[in-house]
C-alpha atoms as a PDB file:
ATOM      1  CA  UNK A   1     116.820 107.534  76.749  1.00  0.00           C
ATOM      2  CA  UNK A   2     115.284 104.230  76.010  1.00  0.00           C
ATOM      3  CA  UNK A   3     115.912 103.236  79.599  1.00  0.00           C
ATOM      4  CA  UNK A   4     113.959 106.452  81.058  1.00  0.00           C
ATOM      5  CA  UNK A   5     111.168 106.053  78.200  1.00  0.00           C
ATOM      6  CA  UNK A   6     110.341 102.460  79.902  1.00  0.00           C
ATOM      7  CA  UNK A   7     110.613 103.352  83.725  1.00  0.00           C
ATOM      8  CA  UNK A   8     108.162 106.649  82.926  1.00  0.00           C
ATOM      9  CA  UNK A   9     105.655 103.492  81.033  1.00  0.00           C
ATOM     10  CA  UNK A  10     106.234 101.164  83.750  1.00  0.00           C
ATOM     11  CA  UNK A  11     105.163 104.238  86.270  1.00  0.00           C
ATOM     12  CA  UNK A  12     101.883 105.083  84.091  1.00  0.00           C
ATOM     13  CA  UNK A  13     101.578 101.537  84.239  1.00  0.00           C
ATOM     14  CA  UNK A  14     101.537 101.423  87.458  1.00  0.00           C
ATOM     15  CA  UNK A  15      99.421 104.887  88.037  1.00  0.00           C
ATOM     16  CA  UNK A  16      96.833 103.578  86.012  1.00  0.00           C
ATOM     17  CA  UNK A  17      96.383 100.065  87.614  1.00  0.00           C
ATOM     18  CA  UNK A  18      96.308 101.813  91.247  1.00  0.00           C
ATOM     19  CA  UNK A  19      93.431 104.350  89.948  1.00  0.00           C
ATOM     20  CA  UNK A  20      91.369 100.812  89.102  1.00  0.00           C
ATOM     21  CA  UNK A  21      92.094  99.592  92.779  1.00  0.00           C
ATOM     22  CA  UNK A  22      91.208 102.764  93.936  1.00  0.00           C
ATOM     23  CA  UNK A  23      87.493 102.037  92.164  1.00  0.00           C
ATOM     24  CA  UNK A  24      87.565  99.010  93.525  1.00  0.00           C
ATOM     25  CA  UNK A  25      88.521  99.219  96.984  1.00  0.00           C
ATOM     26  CA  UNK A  26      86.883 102.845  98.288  1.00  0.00           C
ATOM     27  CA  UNK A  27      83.187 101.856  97.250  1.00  0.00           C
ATOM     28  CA  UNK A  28      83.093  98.935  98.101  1.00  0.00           C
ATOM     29  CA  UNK A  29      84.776  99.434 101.670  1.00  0.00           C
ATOM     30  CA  UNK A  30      82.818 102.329 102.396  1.00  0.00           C
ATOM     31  CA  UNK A  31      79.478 100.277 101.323  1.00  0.00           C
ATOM     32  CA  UNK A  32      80.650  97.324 103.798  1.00  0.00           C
ATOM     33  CA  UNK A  33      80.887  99.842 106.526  1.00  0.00           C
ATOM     34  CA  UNK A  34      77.320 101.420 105.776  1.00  0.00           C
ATOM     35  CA  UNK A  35      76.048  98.374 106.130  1.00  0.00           C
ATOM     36  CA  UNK A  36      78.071  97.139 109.316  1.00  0.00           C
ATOM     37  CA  UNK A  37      76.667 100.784 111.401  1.00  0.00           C
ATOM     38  CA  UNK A  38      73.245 100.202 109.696  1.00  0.00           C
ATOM     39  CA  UNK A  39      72.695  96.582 111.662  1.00  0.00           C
ATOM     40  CA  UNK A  40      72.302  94.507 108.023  1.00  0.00           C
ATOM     41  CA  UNK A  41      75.837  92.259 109.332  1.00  0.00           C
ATOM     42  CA  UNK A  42      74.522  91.459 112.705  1.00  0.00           C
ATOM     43  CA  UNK A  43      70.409  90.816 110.979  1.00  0.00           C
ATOM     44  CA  UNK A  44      72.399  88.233 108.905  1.00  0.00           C
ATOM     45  CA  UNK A  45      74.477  86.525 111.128  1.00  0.00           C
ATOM     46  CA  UNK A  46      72.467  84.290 112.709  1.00  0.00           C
ATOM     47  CA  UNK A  47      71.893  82.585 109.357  1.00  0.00           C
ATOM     48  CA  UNK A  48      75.835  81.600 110.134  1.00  0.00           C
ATOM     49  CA  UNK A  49      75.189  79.865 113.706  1.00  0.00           C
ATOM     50  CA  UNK A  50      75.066  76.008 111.550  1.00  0.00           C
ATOM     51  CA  UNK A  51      77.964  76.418 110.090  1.00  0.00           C
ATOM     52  CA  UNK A  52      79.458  77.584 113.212  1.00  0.00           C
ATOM     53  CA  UNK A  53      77.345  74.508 115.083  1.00  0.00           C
ATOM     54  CA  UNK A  54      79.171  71.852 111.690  1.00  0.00           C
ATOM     55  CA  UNK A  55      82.939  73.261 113.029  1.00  0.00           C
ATOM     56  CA  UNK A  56      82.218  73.052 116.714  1.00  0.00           C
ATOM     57  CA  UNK A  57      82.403  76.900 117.187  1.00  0.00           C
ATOM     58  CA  UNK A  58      79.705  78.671 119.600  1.00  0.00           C
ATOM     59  CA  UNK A  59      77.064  80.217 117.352  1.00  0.00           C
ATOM     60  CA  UNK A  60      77.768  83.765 118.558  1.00  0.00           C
ATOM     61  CA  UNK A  61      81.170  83.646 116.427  1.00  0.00           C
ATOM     62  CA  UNK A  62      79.026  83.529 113.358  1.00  0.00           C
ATOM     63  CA  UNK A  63      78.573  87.026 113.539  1.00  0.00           C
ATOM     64  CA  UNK A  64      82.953  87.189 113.434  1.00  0.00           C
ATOM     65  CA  UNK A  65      83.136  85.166 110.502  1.00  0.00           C
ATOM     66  CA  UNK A  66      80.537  87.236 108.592  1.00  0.00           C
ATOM     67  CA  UNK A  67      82.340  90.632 109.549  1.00  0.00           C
ATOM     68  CA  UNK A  68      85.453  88.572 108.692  1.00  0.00           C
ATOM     69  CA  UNK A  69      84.338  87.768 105.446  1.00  0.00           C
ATOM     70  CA  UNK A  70      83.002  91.307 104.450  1.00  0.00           C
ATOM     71  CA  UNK A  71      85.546  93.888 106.081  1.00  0.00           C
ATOM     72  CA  UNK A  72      88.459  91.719 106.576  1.00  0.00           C
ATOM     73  CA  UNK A  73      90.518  90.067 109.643  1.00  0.00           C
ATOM     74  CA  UNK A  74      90.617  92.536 111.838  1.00  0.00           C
ATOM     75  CA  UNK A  75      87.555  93.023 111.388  1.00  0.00           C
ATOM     76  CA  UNK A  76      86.591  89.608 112.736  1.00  0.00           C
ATOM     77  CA  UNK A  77      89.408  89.725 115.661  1.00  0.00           C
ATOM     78  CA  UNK A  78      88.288  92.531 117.483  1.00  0.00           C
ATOM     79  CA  UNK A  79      84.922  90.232 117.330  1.00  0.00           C
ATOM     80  CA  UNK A  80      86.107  87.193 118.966  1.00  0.00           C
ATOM     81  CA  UNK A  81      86.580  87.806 122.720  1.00  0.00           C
ATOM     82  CA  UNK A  82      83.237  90.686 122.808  1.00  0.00           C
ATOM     83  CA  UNK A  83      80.858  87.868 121.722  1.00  0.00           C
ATOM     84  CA  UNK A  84      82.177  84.995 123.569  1.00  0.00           C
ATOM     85  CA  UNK A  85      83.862  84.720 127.128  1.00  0.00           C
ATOM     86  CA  UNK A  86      87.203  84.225 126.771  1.00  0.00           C
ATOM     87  CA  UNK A  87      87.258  81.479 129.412  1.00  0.00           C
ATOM     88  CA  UNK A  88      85.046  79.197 127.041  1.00  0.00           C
ATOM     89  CA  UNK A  89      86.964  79.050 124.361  1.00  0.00           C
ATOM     90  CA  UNK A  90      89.593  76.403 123.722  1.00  0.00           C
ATOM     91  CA  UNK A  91      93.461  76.768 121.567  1.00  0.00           C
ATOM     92  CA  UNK A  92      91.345  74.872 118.978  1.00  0.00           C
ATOM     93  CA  UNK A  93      88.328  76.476 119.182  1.00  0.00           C
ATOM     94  CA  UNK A  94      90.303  79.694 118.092  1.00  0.00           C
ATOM     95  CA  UNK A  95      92.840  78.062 115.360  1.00  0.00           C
ATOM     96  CA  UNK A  96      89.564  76.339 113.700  1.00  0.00           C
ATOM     97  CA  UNK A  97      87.719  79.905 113.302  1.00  0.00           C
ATOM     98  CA  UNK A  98      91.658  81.383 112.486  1.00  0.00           C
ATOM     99  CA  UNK A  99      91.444  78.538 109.599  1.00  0.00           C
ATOM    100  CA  UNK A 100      87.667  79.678 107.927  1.00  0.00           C
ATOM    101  CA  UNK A 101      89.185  83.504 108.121  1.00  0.00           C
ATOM    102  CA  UNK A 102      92.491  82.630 106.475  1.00  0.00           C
ATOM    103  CA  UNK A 103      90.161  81.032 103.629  1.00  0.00           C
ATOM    104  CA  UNK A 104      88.203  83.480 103.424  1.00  0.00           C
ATOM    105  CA  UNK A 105      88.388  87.066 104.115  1.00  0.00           C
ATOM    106  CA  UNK A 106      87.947  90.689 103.047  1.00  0.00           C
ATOM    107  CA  UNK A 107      86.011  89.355  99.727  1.00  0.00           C
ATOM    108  CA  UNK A 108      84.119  91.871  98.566  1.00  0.00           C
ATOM    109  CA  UNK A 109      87.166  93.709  97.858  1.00  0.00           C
ATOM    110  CA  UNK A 110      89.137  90.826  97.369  1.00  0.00           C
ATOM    111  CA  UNK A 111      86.886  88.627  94.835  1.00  0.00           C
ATOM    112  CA  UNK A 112      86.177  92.027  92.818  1.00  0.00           C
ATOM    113  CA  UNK A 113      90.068  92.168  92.021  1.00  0.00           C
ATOM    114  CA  UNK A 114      90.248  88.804  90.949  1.00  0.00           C
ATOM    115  CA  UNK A 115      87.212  89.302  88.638  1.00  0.00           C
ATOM    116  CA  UNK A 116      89.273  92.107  87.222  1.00  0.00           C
ATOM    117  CA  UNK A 117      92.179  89.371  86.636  1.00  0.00           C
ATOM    118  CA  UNK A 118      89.121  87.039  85.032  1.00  0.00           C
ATOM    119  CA  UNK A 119      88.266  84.287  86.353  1.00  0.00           C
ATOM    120  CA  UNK A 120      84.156  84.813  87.616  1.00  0.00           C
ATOM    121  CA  UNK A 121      83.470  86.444  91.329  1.00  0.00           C
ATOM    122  CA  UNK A 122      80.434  83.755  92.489  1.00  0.00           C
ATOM    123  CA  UNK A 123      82.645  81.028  91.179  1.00  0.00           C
ATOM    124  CA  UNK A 124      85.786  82.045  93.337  1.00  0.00           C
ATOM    125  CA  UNK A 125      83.883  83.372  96.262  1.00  0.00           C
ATOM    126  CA  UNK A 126      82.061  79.834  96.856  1.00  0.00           C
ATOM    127  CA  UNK A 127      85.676  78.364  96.208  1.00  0.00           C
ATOM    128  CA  UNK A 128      87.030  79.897  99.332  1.00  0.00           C
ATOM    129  CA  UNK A 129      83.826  79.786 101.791  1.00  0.00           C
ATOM    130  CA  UNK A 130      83.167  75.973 100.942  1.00  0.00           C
ATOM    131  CA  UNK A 131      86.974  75.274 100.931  1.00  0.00           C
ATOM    132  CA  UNK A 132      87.281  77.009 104.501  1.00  0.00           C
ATOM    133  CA  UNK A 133      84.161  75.472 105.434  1.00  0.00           C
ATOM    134  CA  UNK A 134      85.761  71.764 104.397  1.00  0.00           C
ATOM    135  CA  UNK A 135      89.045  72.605 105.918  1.00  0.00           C
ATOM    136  CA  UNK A 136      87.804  73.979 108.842  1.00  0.00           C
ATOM    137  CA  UNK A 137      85.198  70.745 109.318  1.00  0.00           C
ATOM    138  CA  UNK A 138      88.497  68.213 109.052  1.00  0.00           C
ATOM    139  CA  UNK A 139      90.124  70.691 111.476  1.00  0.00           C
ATOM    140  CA  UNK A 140      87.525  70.337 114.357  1.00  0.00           C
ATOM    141  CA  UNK A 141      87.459  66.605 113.756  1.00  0.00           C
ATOM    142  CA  UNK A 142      90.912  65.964 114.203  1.00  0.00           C
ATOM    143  CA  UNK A 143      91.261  68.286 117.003  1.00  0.00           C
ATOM    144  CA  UNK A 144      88.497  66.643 118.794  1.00  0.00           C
ATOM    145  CA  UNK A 145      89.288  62.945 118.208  1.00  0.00           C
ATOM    146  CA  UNK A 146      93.081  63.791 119.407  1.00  0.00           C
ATOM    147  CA  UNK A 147      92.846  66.268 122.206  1.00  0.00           C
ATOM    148  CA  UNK A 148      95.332  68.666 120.588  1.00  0.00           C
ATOM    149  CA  UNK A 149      95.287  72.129 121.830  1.00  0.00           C
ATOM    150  CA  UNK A 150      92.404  71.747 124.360  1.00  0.00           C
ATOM    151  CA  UNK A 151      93.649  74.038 126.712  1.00  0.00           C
ATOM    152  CA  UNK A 152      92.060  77.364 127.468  1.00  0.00           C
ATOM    153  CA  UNK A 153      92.757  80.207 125.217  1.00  0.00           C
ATOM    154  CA  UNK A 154      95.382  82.734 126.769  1.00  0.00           C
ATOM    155  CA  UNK A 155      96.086  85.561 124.214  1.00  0.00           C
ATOM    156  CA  UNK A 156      98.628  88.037 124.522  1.00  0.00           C
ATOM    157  CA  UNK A 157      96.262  90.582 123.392  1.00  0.00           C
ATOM    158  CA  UNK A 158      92.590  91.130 123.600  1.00  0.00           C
ATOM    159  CA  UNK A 159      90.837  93.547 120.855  1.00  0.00           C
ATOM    160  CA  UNK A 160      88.451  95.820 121.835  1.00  0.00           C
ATOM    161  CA  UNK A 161      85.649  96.550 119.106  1.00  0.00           C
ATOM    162  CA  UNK A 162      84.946  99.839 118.735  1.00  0.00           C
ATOM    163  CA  UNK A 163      82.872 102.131 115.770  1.00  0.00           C
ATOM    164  CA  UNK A 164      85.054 104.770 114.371  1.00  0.00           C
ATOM    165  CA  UNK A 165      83.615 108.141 113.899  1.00  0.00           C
ATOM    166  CA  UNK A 166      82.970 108.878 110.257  1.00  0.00           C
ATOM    167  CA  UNK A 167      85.659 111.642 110.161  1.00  0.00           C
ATOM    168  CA  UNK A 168      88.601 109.000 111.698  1.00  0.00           C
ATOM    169  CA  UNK A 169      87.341 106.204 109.412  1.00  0.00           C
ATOM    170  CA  UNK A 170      87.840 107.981 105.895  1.00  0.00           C
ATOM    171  CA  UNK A 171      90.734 109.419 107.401  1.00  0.00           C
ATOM    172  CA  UNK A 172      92.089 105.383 108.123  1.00  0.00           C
ATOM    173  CA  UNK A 173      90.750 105.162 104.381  1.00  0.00           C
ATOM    174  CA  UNK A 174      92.517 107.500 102.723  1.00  0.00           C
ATOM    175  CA  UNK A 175      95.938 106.896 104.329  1.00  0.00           C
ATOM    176  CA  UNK A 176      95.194 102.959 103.545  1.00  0.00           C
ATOM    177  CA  UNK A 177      94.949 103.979 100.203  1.00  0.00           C
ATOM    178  CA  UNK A 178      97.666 106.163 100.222  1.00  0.00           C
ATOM    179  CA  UNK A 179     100.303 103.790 101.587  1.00  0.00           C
ATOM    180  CA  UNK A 180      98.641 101.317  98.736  1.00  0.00           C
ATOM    181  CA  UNK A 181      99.984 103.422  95.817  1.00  0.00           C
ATOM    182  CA  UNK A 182     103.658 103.794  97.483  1.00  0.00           C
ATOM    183  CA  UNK A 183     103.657 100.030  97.967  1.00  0.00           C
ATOM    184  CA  UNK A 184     102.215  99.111  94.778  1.00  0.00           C
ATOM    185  CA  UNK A 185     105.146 101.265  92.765  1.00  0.00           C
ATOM    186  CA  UNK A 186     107.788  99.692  95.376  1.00  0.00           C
ATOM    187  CA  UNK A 187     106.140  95.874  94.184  1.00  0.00           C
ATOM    188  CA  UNK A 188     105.921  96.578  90.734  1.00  0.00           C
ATOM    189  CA  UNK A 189     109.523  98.185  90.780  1.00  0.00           C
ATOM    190  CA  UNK A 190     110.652  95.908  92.742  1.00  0.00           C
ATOM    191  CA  UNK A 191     108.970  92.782  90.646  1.00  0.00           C
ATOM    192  CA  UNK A 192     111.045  94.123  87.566  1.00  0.00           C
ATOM    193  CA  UNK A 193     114.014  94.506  89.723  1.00  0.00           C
ATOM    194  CA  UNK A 194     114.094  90.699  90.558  1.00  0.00           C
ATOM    195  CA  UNK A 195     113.416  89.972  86.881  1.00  0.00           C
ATOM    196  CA  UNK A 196     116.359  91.898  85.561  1.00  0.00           C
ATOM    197  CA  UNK A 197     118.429  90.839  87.834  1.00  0.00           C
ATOM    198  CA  UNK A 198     117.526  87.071  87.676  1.00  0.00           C
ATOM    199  CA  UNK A 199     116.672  86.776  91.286  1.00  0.00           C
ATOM    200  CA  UNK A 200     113.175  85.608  90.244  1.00  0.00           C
ATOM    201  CA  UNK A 201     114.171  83.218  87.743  1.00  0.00           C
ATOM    202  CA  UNK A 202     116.132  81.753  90.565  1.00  0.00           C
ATOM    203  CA  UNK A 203     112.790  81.325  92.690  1.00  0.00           C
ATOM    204  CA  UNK A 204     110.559  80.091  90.147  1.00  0.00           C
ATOM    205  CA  UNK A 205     113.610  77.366  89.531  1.00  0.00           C
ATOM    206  CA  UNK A 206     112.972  76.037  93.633  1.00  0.00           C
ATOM    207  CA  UNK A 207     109.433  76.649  93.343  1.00  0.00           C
ATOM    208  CA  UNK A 208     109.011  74.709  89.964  1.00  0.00           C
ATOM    209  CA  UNK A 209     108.495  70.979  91.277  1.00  0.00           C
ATOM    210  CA  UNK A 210     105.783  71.856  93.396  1.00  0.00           C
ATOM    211  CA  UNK A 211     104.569  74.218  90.652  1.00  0.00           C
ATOM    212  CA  UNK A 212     104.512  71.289  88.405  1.00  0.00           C
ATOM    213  CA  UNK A 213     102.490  69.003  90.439  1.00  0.00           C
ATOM    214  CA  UNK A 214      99.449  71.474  89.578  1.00  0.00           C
ATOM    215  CA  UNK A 215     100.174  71.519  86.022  1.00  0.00           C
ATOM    216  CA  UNK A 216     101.784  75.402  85.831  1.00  0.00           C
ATOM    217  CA  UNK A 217     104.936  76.245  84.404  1.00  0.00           C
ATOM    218  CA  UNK A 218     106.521  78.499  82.334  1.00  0.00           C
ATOM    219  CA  UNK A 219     105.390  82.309  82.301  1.00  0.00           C
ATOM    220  CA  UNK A 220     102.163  81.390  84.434  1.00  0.00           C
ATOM    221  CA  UNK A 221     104.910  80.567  87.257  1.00  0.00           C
ATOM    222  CA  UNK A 222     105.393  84.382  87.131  1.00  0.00           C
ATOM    223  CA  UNK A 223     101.541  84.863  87.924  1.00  0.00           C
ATOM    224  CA  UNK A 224     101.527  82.647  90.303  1.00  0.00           C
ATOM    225  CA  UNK A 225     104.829  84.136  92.017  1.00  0.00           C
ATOM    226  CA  UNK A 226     103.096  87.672  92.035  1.00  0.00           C
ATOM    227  CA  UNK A 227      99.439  86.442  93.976  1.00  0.00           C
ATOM    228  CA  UNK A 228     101.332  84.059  96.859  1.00  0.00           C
ATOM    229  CA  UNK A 229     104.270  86.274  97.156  1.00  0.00           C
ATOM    230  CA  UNK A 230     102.325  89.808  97.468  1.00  0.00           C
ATOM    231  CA  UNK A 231      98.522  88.486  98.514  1.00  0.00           C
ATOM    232  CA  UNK A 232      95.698  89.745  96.473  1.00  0.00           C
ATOM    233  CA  UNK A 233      95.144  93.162  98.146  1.00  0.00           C
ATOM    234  CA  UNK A 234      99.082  94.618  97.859  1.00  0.00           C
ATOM    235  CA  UNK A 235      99.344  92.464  94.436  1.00  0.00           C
ATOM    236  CA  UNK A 236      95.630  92.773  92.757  1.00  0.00           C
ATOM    237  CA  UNK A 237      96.948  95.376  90.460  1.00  0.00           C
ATOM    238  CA  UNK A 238     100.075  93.363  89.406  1.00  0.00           C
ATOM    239  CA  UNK A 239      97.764  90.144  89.572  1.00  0.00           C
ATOM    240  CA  UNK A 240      95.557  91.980  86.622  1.00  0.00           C
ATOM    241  CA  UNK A 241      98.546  93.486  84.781  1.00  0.00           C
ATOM    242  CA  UNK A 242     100.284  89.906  84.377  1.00  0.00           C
ATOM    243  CA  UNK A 243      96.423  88.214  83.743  1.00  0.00           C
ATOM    244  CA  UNK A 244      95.948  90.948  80.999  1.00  0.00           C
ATOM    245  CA  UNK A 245      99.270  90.709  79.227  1.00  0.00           C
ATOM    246  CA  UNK A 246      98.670  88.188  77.029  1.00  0.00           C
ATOM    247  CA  UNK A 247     101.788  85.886  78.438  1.00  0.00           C
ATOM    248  CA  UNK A 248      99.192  83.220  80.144  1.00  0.00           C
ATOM    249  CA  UNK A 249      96.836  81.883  77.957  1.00  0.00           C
ATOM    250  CA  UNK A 250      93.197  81.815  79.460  1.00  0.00           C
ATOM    251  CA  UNK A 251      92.734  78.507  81.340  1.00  0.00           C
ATOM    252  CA  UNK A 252      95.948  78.095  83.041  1.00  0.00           C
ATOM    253  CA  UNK A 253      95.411  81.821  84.190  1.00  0.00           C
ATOM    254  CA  UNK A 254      91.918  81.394  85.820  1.00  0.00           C
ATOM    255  CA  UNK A 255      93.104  77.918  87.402  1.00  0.00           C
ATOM    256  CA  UNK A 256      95.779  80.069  88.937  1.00  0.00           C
ATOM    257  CA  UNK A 257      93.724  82.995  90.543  1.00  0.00           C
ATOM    258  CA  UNK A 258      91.682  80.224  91.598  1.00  0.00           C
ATOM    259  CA  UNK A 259      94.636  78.771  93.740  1.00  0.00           C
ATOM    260  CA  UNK A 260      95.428  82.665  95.027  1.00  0.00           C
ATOM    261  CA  UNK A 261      91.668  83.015  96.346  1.00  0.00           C
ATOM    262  CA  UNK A 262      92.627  79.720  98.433  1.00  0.00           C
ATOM    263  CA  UNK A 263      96.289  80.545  99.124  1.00  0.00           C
ATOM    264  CA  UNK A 264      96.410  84.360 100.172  1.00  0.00           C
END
């Protein structure tokens, strides 16, 4: 009886965490694409074309990283090849904009979770631009000093962007969110699963040197697990219920959402 009384907590748990998400995520995402169809992403853009000029990207591809940024990767994919021939673009050219997107990404929605989890949304959100930024920079340079990957681009697929009707977009919304809930019960099931059954014990034990060498260890391994293991989106609930449970104390748990904004 005591067994059933936890699993039906764990599921309200659970339930309760995906109804924040779901106040996060629909808003927000249906905002973003209000103001993609209204023109306010491609009025802004421009402003993007020096950063784009600091990386050695073609200006145009600011536009990509902004719609990265705001609705996600895909988002900035189907971008890539519409705005820019693909016959100027080099290997590099596309794994140094791959690098600012993997920094960076989806943030509205993303950021907002990890305010949730506590640490402050400007704070984190200049973390990962300026870190892509930086990476991105050190990228270009040794790409272009070396000659690595100068070839032309030849993907194996080429995106075509195209603007949902409002019907097939809330539709792609709500089955998103649906599929959300039945993964979020399979993580957080499956989270407890591994902890029962010492599996996860066993991976904080190999990941624990490298842990180390940024000062986090004991139950704040268990955060950190949850964010690099599941990524912010699938794990935001789980990142807030671990955050909020008291087991981290405050600084170590803010250093680590820091390090999921960068990682995931």
């Amino acid at each position: 009886m005591q067994s059933l009384d936890s699993a039906l907590q764990k599921t309200r748990d659970t339930f309760m965490i995906y109804w924040l998400l779901v106040r996060i995520i629909v808003p927000i995402t249906i905002a973003t694409e209000v103001l993609s169809r209204l023109g306010v992403i491609d009025a802004v853009a421009p402003a993007f074309a020096p950063v784009m000029a600091l990386v050695g990207l073609p200006p145009e591809l600011g536009l990509a990283w902004l719609s990265g940024m705001l609705v996600g990767i895909w988002g900035a994919v189907a971008l890539v090849f519409v705005l820019v021939p693909m016959d100027t673009l080099s290997v590099a050219d596309v794994t140094v904009f791959s690098a600012l997107l993997l920094f960076a990404h989806g943030l509205p929605v993303e950021q907002k979770i990890i305010q949730k989890a506590g640490p402050r949304m400007v704070v984190t959100t200049l973390l990962r631009v300026l870190g892509g930024v930086i990476y991105a920079l050190i990228l270009h340079q040794v790409l272009a000093t070396t000659g690595w990957l100068a070839q032309p681009v030849n993907p194996a697929w080429v995106p075509t962007a195209q603007t949902l009707a409002w019907s097939a977009f809330f539709w792609q919304l709500g089955v998103m969110m649906v599929w959300m809930l039945v993964i979020l019960l399979a993580l957080s099931w499956g989270l407890e699963l591994l902890k029962v059954t010492g599996i996860l014990a066993l991976l904080m034990q190999a990941l624990a040197p490298v842990l180390r060498l940024a000062g986090i260890k004991g139950e704040a391994g268990h955060l950190t697990a949850v964010g690099l293991f599941l990524g912010i989106s699938y794990g935001g609930g789980l990142l807030i219920r671990e955050a909020r449970s008291g087991s981290v104390s405050p600084p170590p748990s803010v250093f680590i959402l820091h390090l999921h904004g960068l990682c995931t």
